[in-house]
Protein backbone atom coordinates (compact mmCIF):
# COMPACT_ATOMS: atom_id res chain seq x y z
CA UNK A 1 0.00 0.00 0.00
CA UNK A 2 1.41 3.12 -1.16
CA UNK A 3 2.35 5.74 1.69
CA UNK A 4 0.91 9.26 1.27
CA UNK A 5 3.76 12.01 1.80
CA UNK A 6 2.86 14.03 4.88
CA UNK A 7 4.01 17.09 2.60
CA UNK A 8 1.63 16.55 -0.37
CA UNK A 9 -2.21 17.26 0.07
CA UNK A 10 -4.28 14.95 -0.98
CA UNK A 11 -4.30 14.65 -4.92
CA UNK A 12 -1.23 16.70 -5.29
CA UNK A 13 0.87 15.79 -7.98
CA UNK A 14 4.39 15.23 -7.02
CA UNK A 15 5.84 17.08 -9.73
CA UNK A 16 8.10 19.95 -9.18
CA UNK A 17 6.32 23.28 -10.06
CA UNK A 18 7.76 26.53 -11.48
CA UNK A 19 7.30 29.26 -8.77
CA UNK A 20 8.51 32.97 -8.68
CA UNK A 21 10.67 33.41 -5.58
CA UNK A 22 10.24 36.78 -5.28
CA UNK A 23 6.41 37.25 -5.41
CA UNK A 24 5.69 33.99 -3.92
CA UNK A 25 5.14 33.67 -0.41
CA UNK A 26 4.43 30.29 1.68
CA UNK A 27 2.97 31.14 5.11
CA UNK A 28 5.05 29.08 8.09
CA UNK A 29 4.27 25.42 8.33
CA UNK A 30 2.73 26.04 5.21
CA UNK A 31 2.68 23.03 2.38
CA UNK A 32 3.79 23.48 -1.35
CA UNK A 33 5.50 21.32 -4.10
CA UNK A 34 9.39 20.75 -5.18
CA UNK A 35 10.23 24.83 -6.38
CA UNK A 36 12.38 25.03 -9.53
CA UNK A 37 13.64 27.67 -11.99
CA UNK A 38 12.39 28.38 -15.73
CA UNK A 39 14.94 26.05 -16.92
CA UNK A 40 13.75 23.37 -14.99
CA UNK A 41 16.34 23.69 -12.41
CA UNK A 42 16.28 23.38 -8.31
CA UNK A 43 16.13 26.76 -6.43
CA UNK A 44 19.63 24.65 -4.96
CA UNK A 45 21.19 23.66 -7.59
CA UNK A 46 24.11 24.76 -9.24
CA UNK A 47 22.40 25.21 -12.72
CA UNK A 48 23.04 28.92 -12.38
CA UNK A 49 25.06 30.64 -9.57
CA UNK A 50 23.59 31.80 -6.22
CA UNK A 51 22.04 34.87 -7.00
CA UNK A 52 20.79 34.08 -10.92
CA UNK A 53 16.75 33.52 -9.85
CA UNK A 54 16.96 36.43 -8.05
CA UNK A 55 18.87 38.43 -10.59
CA UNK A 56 16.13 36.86 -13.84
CA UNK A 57 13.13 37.73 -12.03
CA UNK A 58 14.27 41.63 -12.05
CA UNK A 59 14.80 41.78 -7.86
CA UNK A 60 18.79 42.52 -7.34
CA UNK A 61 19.58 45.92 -7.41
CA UNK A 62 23.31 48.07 -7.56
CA UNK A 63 24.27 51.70 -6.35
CA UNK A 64 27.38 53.68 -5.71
CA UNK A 65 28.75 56.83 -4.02
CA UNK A 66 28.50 58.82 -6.70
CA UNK A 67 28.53 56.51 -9.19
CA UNK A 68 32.12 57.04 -10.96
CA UNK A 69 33.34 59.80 -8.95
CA UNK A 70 33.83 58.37 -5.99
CA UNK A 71 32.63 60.10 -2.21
CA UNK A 72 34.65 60.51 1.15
CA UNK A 73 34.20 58.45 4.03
CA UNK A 74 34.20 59.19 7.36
CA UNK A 75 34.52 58.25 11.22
CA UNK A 76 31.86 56.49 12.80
CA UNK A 77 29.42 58.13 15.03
CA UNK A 78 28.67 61.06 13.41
CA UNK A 79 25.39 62.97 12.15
CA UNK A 80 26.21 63.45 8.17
CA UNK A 81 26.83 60.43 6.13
CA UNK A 82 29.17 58.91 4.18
CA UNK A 83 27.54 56.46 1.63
CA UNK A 84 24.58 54.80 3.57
CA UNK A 85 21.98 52.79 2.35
CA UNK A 86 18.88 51.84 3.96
CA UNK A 87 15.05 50.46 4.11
CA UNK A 88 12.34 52.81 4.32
CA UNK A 89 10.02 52.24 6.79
CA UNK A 90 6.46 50.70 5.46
CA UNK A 91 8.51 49.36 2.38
CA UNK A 92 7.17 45.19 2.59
CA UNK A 93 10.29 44.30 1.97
CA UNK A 94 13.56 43.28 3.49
CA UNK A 95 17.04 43.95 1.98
CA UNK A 96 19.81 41.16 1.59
CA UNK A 97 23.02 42.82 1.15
CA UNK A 98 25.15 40.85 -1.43
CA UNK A 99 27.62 42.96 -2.32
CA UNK A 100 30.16 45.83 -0.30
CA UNK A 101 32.76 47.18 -2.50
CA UNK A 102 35.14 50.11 -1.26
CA UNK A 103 38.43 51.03 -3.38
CA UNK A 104 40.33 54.12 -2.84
CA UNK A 105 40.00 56.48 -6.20
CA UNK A 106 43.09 59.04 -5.11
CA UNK A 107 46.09 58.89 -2.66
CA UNK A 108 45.37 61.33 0.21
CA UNK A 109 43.89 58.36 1.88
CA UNK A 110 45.50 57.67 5.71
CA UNK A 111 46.08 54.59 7.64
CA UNK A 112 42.65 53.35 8.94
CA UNK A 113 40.53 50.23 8.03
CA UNK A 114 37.06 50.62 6.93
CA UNK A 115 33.44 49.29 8.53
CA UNK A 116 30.20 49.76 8.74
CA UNK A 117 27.85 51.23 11.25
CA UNK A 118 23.62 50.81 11.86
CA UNK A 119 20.61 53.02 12.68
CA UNK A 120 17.47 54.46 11.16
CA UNK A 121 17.06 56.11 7.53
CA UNK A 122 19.00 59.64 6.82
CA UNK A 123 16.63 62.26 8.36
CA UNK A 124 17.14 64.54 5.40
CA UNK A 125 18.49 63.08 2.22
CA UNK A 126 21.91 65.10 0.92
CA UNK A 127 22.36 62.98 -2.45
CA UNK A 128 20.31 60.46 -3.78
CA UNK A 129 21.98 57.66 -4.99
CA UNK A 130 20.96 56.48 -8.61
CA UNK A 131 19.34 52.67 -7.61
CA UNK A 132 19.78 50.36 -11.17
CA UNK A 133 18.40 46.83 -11.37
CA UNK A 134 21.12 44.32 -12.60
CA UNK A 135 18.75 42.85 -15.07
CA UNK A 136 20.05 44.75 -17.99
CA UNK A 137 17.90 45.31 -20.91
CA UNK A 138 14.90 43.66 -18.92
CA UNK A 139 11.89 44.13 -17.35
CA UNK A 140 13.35 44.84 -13.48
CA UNK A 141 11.56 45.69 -10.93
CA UNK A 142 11.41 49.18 -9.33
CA UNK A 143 13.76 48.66 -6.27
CA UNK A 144 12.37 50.09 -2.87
CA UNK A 145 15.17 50.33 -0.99
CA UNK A 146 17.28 53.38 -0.99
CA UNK A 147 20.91 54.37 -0.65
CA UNK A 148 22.49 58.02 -0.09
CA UNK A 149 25.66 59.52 0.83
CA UNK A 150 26.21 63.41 2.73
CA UNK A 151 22.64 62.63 4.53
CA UNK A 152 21.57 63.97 8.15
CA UNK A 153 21.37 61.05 10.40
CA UNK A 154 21.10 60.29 13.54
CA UNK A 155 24.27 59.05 14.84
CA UNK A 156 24.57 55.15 14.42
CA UNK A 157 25.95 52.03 15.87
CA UNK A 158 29.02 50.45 15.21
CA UNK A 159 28.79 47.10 13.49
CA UNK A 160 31.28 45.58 12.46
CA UNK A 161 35.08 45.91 10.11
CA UNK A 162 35.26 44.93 6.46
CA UNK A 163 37.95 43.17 5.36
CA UNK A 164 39.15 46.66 3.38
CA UNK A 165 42.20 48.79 5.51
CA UNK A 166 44.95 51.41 3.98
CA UNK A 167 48.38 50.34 5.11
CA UNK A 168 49.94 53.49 3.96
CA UNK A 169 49.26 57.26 2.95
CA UNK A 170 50.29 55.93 -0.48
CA UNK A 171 47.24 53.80 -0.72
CA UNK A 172 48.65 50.62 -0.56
CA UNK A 173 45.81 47.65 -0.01
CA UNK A 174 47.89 44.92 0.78
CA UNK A 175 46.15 42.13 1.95
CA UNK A 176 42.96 43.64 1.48
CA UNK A 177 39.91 42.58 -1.46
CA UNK A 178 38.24 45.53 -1.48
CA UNK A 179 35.37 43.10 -2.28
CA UNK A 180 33.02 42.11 1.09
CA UNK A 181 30.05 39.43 0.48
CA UNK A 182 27.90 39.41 3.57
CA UNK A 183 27.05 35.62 2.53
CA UNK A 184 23.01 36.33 4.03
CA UNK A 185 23.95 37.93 7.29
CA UNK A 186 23.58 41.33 6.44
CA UNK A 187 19.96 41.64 6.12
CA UNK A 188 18.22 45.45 6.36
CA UNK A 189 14.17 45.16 7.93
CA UNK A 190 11.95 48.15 7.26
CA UNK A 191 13.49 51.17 9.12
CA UNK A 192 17.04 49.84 8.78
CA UNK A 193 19.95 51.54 7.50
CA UNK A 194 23.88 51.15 7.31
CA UNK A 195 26.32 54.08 6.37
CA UNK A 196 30.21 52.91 5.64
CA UNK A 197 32.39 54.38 7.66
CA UNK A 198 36.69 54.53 8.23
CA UNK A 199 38.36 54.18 11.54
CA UNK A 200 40.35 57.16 10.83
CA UNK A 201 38.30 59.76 8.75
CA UNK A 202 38.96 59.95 4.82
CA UNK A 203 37.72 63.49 3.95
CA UNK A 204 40.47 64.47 2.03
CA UNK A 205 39.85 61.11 -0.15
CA UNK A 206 37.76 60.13 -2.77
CA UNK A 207 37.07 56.08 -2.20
CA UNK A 208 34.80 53.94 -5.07
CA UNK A 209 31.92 52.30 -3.02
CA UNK A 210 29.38 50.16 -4.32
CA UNK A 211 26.00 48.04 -2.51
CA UNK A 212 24.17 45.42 -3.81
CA UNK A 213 21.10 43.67 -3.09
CA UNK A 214 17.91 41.47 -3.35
CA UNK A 215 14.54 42.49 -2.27
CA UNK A 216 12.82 39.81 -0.73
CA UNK A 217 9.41 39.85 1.13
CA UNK A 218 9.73 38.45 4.30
C-alpha cells in the first residue's frame, strides 16, 4: 500500500512546479510542491550561480557613491553620512546585502581600516543615490530600498570591520579585497539603514563604493 507524503495534500501531484521566488510567499508550516527555476532547475542547484533567480526575475539591485566619482568616508558616530543605504520604513520588503565594494580612487587616503555602522534612515536626504536593477535590458523591478551619501542622520551604531584597511598614505591595499560578500547575514528590515564608515576619517579622499542587493518579502 502506497504511503501518502505528509508534505503533499491529498491529490497533489508530485511534480516539481515553477514558482517565482520573489512574489511567492508560503505562510510558516505552510505546504507546497518541489520549487524550480524556468529552466527546470532546483532553487539549490548549481544550474546557475547563487544569486541568478533572483537576478532573472528583475529583484537585485546596484548603487554607488557617486557613481564614478567616488565620495569621502568618514569616522563612525557622526550625524552626516558617508555612503549609507537603507530600508524605508512601510517598504514590505527586506534587503539582503550581497555585495560591499570600497576602493580608494586618489592617494590622500591615511592609515585606517574601513566598517560599517547601523541606525534608522538619513533624516534629510543630501544625495540620492541612482538605484539600477542588474537585469540589464529587462523588465526589473522598481527597487524600494534606498541608498544616499552626505545625509543627516542620527548618529549610528558600530557594526562591524570589512575586510578593506589602507596600510599606507600611499594607498597601498595589501592584503585587502576591497570586495566584502555578507554571505546572508547582512539583512536590512523596514526602518534599517547602514552608512560605511573609516576608523580614521577619509575626507580628504575620494574612495569607489558600491551596494548590492535582493529584495525579498519576508
Amino acid at each position: 500500500m502506497a504511503v501518502q507524503s505528509p508534505y503533499l495534500l491529498p491529490g497533489m501531484n508530485p511534480a516539481a512546479v515553477v514558482q517565482n521566488p520573489v512574489a511567492n510567499q508560503i505562510q510558516d508550516t505552510g505546504l507546497a510542491p518541489l520549487s524550480v527555476g524556468r529552466q527546470g532547475d532546483s532553487l539549490t542547484s548549481g544550474v546557475h550561480d547563487a544569486f541568478y533567480t533572483g537576478t532573472a526575475r528583475g529583484n537585485v539591485f546596484v548603487a554607488n557613491a557617486n557613481d564614478a566619482t567616488g565620495r569621502t568616508i568618514l569616522a563612525p558616530g557622526g550625524t552626516t553620512s558617508g555612503f549609507m543605504f537603507y530600508n524605508p520604513v512601510g517598504s514590505g520588503i527586506n534587503m539582503e546585502i550581497l555585495e560591499i565594494l570600497v576602493l580608494p580612487l586618489t592617494a590622500t587616503d591615511v592609515v585606517g581600516v574601513i566598517g560599517v555602522e547601523y541606525g534608522a534612515p538619513p533624516t534629510t536626504v543630501g544625495n540620492a543615490a541612482t538605484v539600477r536593477n542588474t537585469l540589464i535590458n529587462g523588465n526589473g523591478l522598481t527597487a524600494l530600498g534606498k541608498a544616499s551619501y552626505g545625509s543627516t542622520i542620527a548618529a549610528m551604531t558600530f557594526l562591524q570591520w570589512l575586510p578593506v584597511f589602507i596600510q599606507t598614505t600611499a594607498g597601498v591595499l595589501q592584503g585587502s579585497s576591497g570586495l566584502y560578500i555578507p554571505r546572508g547575514t547582512f539583512v536590512l528590515a523596514p526602518g534599517g539603514a547602514m552608512n560605511i564608515v573609516s576608523s580614521t576619517t577619509q575626507s580628504t579622499n575620494l574612495w569607489a563604493q558600491s551596494v548590492k542587493w535582493a529584495e525579498w518579502r519576508p
